[in-house]
N, C-alpha and C. Protein backbone atom coordinates (compact mmCIF):
# COMPACT_ATOMS: atom_id res chain seq x y z
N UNK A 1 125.81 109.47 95.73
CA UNK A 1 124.46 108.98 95.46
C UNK A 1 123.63 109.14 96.73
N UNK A 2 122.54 109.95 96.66
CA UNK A 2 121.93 110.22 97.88
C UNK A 2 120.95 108.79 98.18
N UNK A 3 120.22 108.71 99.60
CA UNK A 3 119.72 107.26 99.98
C UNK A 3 118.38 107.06 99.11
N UNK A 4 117.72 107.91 98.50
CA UNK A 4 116.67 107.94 98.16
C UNK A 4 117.03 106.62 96.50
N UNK A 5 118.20 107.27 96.13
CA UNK A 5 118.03 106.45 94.91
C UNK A 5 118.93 105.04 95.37
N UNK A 6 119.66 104.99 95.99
CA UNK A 6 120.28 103.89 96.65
C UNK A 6 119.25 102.69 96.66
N UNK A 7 118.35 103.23 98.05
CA UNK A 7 117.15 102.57 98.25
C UNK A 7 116.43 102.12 96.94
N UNK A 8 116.20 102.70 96.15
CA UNK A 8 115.41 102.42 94.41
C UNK A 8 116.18 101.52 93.95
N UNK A 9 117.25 101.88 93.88
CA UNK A 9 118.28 100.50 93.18
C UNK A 9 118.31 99.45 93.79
N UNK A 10 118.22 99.43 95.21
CA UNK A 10 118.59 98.34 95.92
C UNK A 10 117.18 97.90 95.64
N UNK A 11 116.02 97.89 95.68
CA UNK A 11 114.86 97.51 95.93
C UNK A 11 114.93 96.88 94.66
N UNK A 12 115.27 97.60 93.62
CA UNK A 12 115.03 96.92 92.24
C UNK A 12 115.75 95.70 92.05
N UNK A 13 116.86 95.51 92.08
CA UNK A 13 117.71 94.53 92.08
C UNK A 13 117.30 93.53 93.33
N UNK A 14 116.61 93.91 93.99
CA UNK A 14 115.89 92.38 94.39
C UNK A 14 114.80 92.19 93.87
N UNK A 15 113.95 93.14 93.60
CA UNK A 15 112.55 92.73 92.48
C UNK A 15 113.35 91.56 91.90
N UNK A 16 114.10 92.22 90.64
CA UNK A 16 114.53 91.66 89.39
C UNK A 16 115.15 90.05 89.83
N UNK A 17 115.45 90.16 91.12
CA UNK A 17 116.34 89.03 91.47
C UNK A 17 114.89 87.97 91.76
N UNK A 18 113.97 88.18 92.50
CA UNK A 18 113.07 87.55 92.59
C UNK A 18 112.06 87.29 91.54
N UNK A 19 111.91 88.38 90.53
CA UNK A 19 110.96 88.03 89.23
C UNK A 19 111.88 86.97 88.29
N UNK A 20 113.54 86.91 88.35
CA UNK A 20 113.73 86.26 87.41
C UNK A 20 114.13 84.75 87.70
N UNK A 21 114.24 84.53 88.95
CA UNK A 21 113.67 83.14 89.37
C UNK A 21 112.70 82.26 89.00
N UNK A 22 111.55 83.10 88.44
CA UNK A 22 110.05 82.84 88.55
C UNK A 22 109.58 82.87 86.89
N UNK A 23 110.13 84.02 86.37
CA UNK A 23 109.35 84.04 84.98
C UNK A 23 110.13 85.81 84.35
N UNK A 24 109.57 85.71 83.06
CA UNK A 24 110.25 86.78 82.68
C UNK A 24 109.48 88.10 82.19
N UNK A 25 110.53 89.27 82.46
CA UNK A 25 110.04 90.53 82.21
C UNK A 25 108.34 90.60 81.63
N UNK A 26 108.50 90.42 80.65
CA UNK A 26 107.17 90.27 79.74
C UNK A 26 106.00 89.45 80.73
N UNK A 27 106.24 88.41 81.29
CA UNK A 27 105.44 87.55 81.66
C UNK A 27 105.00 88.58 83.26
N UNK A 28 105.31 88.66 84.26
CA UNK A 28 105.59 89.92 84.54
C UNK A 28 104.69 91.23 84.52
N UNK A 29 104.87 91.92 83.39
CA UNK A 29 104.34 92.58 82.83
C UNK A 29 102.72 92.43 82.59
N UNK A 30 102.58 90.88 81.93
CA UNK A 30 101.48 90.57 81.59
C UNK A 30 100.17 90.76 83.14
N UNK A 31 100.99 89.92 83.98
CA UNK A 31 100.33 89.42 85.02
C UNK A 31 99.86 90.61 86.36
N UNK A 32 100.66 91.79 85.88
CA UNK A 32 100.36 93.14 86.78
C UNK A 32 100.02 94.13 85.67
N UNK A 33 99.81 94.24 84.56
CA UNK A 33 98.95 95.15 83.60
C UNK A 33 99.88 96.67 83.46
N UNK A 34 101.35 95.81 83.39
CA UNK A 34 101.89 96.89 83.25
C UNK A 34 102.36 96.54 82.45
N UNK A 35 103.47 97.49 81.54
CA UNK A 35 104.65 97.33 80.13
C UNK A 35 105.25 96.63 80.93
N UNK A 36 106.81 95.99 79.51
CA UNK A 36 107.75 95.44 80.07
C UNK A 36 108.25 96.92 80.25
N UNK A 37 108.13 98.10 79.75
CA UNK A 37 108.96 99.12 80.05
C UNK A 37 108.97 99.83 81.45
N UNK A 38 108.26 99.45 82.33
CA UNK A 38 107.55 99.83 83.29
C UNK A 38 108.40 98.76 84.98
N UNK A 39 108.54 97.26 84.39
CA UNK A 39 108.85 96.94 84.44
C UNK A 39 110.63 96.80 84.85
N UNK A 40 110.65 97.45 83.88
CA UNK A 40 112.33 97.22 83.48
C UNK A 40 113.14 98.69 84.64
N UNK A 41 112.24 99.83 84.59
CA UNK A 41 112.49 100.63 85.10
C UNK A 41 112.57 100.53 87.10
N UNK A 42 111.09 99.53 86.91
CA UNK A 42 111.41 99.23 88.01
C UNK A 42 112.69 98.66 88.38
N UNK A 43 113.14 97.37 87.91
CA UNK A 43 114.20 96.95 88.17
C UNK A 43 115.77 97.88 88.32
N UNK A 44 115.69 98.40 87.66
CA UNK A 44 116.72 99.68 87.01
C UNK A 44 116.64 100.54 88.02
N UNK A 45 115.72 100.52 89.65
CA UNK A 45 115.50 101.89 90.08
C UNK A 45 115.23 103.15 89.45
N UNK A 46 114.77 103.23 88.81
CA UNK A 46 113.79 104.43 88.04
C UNK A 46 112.81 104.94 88.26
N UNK A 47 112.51 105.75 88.60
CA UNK A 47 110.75 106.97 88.87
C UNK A 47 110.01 105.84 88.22
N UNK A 48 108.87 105.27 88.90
CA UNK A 48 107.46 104.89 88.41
C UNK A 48 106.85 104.99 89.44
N UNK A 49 105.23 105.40 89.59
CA UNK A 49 104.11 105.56 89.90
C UNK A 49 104.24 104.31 91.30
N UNK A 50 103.58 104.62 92.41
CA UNK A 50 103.71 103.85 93.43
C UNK A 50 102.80 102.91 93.49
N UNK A 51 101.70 102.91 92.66
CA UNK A 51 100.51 102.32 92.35
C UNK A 51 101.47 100.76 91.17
N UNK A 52 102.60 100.98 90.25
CA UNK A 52 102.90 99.85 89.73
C UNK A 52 104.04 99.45 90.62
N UNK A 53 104.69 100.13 91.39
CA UNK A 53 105.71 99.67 92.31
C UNK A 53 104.95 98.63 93.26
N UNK A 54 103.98 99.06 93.57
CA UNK A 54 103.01 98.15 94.71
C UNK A 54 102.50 97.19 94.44
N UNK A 55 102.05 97.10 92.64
CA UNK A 55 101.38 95.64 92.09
C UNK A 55 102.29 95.12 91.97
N UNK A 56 104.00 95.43 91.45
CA UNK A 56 105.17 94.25 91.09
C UNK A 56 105.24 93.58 92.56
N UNK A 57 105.75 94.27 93.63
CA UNK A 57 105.83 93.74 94.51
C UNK A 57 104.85 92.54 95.16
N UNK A 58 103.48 93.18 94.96
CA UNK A 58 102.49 92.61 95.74
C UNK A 58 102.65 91.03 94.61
N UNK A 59 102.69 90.85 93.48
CA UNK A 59 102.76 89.97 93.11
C UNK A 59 104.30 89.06 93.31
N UNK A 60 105.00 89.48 93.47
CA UNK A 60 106.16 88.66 93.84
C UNK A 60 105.99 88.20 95.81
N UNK A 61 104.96 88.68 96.01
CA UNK A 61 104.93 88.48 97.34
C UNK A 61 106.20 89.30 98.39
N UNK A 62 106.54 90.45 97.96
CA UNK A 62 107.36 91.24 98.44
C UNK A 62 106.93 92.59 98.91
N UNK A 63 105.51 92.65 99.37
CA UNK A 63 104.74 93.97 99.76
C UNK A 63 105.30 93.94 101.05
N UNK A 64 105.20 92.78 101.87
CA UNK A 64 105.86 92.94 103.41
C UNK A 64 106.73 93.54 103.44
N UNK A 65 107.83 93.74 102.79
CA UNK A 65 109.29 93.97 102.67
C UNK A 65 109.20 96.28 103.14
N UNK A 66 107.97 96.33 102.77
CA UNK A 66 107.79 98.09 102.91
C UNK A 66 106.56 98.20 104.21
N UNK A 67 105.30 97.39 104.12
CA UNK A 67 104.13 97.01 104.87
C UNK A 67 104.73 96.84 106.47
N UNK A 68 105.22 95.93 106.74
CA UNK A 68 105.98 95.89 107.87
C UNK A 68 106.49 97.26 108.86
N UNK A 69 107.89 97.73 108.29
CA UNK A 69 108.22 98.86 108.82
C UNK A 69 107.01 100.22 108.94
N UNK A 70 106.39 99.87 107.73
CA UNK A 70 104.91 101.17 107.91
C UNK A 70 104.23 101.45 109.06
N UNK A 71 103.99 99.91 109.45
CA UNK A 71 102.83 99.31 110.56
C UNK A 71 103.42 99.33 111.70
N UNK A 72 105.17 99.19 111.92
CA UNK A 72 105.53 99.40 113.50
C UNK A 72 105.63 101.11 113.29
N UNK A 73 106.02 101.76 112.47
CA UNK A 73 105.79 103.33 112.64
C UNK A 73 104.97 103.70 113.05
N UNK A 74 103.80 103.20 112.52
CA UNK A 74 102.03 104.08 112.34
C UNK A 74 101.70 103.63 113.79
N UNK A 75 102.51 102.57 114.59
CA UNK A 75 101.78 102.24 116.00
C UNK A 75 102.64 102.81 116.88
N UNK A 76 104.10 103.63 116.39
CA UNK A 76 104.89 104.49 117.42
C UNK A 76 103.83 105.62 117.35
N UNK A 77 103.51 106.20 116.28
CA UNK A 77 102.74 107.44 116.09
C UNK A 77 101.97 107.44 117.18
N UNK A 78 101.39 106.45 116.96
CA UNK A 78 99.69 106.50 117.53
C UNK A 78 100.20 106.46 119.14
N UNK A 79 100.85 105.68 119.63
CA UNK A 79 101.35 105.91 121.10
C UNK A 79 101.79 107.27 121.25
N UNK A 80 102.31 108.18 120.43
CA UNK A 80 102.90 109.56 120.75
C UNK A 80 101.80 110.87 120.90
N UNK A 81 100.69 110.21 119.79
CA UNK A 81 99.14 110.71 119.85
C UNK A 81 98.41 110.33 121.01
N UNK A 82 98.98 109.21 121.84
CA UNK A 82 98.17 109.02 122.74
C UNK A 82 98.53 109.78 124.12
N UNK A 83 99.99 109.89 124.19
CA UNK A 83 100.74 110.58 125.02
C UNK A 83 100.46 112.43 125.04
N UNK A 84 100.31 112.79 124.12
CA UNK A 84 99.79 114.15 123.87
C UNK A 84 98.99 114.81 124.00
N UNK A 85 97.68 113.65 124.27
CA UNK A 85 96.15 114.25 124.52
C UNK A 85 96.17 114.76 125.98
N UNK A 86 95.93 115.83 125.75
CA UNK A 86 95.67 116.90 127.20
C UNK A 86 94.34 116.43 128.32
N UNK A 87 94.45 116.82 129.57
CA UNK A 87 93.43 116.22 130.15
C UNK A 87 92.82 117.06 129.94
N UNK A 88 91.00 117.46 130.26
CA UNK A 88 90.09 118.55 130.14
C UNK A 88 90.55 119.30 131.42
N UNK A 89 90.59 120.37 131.50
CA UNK A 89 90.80 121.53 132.39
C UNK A 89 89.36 121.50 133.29
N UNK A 90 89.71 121.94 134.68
CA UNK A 90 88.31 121.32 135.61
C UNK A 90 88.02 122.74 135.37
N UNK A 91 85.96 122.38 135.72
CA UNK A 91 84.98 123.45 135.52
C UNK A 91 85.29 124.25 136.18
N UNK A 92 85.05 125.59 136.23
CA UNK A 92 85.29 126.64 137.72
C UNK A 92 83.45 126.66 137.90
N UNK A 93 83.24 126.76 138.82
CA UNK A 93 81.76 127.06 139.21
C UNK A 93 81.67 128.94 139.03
N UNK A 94 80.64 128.92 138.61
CA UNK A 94 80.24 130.30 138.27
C UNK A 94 79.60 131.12 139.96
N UNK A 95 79.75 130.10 140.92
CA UNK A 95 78.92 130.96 142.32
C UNK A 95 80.01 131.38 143.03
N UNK A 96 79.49 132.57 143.61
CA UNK A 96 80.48 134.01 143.69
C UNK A 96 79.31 134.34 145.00
């Protein structure tokens, strides 16, 4: 099983572990404007759209759980962008 779906399963099975504490599939469903089928897949690790992966989460209060690691990346980047910028090369004077 390669990490990509690992990661999907594992993610789902804590969705599911945290939505069913709280309320069920359907209810769920209702409250992020998605199916229960949509839903269910999530849980299941299954292909869905990152746009309903992001409302289940964001409503279980589990967006940090991806938000986090994003935000210390995007500020290694930006230090490596900062490290890269070349100085300007000095003028030569044109008098001869």
């Amino acid at each position: 099983m390669n990490g990509q779906i690992q990661f999907a399963k594992a993610l789902g099975k804590l969705i599911k572990h945290q939505r069913a504490q709280r309320m069920a599939q359907g209810e769920l469903a209702m409250r992020t404007g998605l199916s229960r089928n949509t839903i269910s897949a999530i849980e299941n690790g299954k292909s869905v759209s990152t746009e309903a992966l992001f409302a289940v989460l964001a409503h279980l209060n589990l967006l940090h759980l991806l938000a986090e690691p994003v935000s210390a990346e995007l500020a290694l980047l930006d230090k490596r962008q900062q490290r890269k910028v070349r100085k300007p090369k000095p003028e030569l004077s044109n008098d001869f």
